[in-house]
N, C-alpha and C. Protein backbone atom coordinates (compact mmCIF):
# COMPACT_ATOMS: atom_id res chain seq x y z
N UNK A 1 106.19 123.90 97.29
CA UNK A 1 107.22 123.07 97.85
C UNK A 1 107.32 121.80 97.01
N UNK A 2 108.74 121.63 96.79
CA UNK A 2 109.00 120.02 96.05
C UNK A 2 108.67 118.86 96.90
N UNK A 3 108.37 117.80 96.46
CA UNK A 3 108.34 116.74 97.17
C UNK A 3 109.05 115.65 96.43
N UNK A 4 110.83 115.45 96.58
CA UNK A 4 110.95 114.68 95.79
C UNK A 4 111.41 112.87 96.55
N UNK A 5 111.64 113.04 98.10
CA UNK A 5 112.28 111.86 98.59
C UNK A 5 111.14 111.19 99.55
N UNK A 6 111.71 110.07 99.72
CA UNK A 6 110.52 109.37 100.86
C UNK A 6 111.22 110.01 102.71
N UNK A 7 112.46 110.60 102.33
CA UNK A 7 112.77 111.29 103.86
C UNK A 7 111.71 112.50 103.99
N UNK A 8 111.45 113.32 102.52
CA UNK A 8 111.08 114.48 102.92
C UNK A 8 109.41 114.30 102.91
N UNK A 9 108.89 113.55 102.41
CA UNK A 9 107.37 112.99 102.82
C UNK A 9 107.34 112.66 104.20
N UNK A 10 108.21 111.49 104.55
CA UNK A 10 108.10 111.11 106.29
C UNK A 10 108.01 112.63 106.63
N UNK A 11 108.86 113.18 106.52
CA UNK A 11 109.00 114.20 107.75
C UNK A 11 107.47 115.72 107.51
N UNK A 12 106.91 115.65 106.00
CA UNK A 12 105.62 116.48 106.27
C UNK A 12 104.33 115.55 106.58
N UNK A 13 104.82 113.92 107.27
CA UNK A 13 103.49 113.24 107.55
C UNK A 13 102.90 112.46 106.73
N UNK A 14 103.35 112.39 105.44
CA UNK A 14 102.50 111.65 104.37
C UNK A 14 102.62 110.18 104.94
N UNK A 15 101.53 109.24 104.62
CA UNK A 15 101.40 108.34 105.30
C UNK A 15 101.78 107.02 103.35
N UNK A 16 101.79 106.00 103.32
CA UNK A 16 102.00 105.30 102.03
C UNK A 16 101.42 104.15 101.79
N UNK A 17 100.46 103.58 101.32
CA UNK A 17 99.79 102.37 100.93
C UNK A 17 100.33 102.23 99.78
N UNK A 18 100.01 100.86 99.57
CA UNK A 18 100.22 99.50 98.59
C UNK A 18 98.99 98.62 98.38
N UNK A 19 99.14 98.22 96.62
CA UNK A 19 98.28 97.59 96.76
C UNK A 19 98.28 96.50 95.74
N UNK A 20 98.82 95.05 95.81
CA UNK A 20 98.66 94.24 94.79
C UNK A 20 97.85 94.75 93.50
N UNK A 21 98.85 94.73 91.83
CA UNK A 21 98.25 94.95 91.21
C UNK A 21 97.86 93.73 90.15
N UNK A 22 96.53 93.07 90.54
CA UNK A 22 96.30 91.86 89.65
C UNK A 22 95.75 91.94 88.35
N UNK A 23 95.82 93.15 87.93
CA UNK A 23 94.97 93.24 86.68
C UNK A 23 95.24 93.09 85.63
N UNK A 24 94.89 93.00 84.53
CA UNK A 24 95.24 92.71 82.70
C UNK A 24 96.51 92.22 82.55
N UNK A 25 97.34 92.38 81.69
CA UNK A 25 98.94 91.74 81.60
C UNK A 25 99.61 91.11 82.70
N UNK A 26 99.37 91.84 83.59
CA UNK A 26 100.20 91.88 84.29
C UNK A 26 99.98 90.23 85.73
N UNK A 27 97.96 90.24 85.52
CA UNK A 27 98.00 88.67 86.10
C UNK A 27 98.34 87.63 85.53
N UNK A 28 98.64 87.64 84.32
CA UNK A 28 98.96 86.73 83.96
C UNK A 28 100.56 86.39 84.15
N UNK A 29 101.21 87.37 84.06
CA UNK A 29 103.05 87.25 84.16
C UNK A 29 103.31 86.80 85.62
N UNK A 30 102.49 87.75 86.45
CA UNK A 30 102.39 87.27 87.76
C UNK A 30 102.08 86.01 88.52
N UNK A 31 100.95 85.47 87.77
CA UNK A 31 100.30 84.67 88.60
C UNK A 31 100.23 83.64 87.71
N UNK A 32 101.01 82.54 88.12
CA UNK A 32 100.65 81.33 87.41
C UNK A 32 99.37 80.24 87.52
N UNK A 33 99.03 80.22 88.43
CA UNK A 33 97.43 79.58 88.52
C UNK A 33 96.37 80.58 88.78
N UNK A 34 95.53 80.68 87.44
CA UNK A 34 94.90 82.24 87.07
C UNK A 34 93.56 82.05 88.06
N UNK A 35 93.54 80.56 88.50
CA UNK A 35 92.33 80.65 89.57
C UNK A 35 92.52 81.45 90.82
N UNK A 36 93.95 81.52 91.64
CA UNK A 36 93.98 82.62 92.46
C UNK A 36 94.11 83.92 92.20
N UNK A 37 93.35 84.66 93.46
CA UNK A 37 93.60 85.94 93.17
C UNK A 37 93.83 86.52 94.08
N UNK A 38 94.76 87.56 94.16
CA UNK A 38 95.33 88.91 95.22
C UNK A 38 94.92 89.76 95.47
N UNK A 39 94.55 90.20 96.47
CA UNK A 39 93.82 91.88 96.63
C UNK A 39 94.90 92.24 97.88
N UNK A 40 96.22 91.79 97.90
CA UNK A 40 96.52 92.56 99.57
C UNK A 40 97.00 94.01 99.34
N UNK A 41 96.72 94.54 100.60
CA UNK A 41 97.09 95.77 100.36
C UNK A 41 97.07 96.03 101.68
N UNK A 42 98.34 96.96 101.96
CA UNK A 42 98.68 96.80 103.13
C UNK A 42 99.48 98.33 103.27
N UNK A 43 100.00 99.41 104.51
CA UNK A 43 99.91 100.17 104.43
C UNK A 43 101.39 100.43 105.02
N UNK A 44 102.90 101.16 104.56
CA UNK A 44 104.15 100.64 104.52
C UNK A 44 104.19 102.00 105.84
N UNK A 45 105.16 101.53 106.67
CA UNK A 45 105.72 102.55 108.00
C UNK A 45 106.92 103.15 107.04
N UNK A 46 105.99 104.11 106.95
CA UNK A 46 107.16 105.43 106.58
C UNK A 46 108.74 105.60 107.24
N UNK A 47 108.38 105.38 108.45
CA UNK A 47 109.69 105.85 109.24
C UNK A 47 110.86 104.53 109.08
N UNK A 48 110.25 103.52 108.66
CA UNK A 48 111.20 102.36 108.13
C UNK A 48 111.60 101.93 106.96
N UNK A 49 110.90 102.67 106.28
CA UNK A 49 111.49 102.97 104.70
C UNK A 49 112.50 104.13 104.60
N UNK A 50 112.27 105.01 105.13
CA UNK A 50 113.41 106.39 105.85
C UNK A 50 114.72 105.24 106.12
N UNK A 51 114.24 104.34 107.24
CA UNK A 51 116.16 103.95 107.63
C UNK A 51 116.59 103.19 106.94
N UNK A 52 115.56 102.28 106.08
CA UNK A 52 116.13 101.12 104.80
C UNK A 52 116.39 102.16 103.59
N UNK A 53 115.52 102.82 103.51
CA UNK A 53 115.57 103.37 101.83
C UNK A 53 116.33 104.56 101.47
N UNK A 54 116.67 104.93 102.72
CA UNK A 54 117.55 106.74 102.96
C UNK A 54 115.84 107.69 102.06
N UNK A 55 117.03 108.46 101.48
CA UNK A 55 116.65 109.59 100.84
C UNK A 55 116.04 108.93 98.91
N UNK A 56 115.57 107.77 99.28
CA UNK A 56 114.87 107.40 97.78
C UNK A 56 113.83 107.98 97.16
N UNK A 57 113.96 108.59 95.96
CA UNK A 57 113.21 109.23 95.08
C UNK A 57 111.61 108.50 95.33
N UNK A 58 110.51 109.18 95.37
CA UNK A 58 109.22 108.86 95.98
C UNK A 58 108.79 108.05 94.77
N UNK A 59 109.68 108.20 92.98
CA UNK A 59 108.85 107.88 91.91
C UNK A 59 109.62 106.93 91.78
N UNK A 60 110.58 106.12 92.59
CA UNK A 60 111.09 104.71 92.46
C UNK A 60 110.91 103.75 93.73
N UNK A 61 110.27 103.71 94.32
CA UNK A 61 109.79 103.41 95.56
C UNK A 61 109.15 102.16 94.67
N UNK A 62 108.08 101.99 93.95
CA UNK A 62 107.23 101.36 93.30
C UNK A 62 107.79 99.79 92.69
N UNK A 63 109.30 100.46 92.07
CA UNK A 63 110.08 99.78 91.11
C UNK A 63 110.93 98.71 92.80
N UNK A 64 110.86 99.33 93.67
CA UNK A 64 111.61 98.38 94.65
C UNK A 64 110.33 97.39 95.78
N UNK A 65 109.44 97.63 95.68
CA UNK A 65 108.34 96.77 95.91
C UNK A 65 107.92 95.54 95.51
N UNK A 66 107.62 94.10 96.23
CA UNK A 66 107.20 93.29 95.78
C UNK A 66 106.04 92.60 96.81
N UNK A 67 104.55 92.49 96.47
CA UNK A 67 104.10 91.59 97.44
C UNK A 67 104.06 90.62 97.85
N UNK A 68 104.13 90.66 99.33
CA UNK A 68 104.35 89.38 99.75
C UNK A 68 103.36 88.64 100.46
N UNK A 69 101.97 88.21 99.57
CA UNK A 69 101.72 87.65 99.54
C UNK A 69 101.34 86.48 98.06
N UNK A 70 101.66 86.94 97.00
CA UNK A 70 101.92 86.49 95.85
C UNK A 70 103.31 86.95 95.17
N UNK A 71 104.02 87.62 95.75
CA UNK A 71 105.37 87.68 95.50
C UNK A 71 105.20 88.42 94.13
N UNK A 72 104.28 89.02 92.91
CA UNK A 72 104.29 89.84 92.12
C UNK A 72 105.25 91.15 92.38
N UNK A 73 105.32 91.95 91.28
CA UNK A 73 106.27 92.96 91.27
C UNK A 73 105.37 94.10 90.99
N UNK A 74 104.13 93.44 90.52
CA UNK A 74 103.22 94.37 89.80
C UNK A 74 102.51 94.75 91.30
N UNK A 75 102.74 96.80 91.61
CA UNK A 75 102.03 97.02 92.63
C UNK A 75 101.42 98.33 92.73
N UNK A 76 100.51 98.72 93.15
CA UNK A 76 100.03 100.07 93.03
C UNK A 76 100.31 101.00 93.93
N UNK A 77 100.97 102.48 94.21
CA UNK A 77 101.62 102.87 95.32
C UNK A 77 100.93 104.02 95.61
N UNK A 78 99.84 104.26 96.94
CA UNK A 78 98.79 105.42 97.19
C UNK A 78 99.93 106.47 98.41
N UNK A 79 100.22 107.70 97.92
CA UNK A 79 100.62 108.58 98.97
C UNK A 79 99.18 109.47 99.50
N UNK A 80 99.11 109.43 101.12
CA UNK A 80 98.24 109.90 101.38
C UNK A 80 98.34 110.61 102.21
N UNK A 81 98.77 112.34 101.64
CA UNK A 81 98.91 113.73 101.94
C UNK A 81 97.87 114.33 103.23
N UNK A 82 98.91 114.89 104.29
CA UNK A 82 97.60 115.41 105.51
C UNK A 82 97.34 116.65 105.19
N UNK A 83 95.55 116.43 105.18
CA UNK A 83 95.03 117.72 104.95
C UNK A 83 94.78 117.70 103.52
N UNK A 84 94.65 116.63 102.88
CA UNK A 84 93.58 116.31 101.69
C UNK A 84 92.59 116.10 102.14
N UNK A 85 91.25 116.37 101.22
CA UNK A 85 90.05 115.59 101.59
C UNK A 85 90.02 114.16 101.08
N UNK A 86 89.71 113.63 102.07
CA UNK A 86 89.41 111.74 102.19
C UNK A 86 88.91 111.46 100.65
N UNK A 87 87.79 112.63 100.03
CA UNK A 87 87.19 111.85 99.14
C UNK A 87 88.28 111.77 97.54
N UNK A 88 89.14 112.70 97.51
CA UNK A 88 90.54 112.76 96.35
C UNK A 88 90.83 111.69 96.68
N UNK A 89 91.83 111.23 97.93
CA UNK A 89 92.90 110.29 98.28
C UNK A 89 92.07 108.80 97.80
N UNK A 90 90.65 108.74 98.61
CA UNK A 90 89.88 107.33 97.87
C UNK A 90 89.94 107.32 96.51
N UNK A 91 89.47 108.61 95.85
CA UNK A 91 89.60 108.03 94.51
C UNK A 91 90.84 107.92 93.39
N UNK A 92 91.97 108.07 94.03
CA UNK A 92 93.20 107.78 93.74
C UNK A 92 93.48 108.99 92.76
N UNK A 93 93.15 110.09 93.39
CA UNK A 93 93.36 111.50 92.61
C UNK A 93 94.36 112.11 92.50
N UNK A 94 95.41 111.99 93.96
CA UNK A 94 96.25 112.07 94.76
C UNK A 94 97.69 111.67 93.54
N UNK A 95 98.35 112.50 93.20
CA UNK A 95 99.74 112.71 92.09
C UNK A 95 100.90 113.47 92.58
N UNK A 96 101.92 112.88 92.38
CA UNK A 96 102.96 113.41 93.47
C UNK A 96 103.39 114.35 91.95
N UNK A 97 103.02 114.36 91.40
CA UNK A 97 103.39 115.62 90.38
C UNK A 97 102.21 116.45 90.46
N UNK A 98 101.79 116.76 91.18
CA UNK A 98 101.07 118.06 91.65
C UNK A 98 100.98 118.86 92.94
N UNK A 99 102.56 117.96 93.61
CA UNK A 99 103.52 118.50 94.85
C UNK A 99 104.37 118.75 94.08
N UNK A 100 104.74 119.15 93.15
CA UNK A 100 106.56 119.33 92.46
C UNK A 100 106.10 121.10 92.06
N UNK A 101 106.65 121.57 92.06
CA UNK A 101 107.49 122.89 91.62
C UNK A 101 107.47 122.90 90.12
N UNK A 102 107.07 124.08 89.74
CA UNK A 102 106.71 123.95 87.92
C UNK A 102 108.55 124.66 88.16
N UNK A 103 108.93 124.54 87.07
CA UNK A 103 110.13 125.46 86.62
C UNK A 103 111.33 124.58 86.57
């Protein structure tokens, strides 16, 4: 089965985390006083990205994200498939191109 929209994830259950990305290049563009630092990460209601986002491609979801608690653009986006084992999804094994359809 394809998995290509955030409607058709809501509806097999996939659940979606976020996670400030402060690392290499990217803290610095981000973050102008390099003494703070971001770790939020916070976990997005599917079913309200469904009525804001319609039928948005799952691999641009990322590109429309910004946190808000340092307002960066730079963010990391975890889909977390039911009926994986816990220990894939922790280690960020989890690739929405290995829900897609070869052909």
């Amino acid at each position: 089965m394809s998995i290509r929209t955030l409607q058709e994830a809501w509806q097999l259950g996939w659940r979606v985390r976020v996670k400030c990305d402060t690392r290499g290049e990217h803290w610095r563009a981000a973050h102008r006083d390099r003494a703070v630092s971001c770790h939020s990460t916070h976990e997005l209601d599917m079913k309200a990205l469904v009525w804001t986002r319609g039928a948005l491609p799952i691999n641009e979801l990322k590109d429309r994200l910004k946190c808000p608690a340092c307002e960066s653009r730079h963010v990391l986006v975890f889909f977390e498939v039911p009926n994986e084992p816990a220990s894939v999804a922790a280690e960020g094994k989890i690739d929405i191109e290995d829900y897609r359809e070869e052909g």
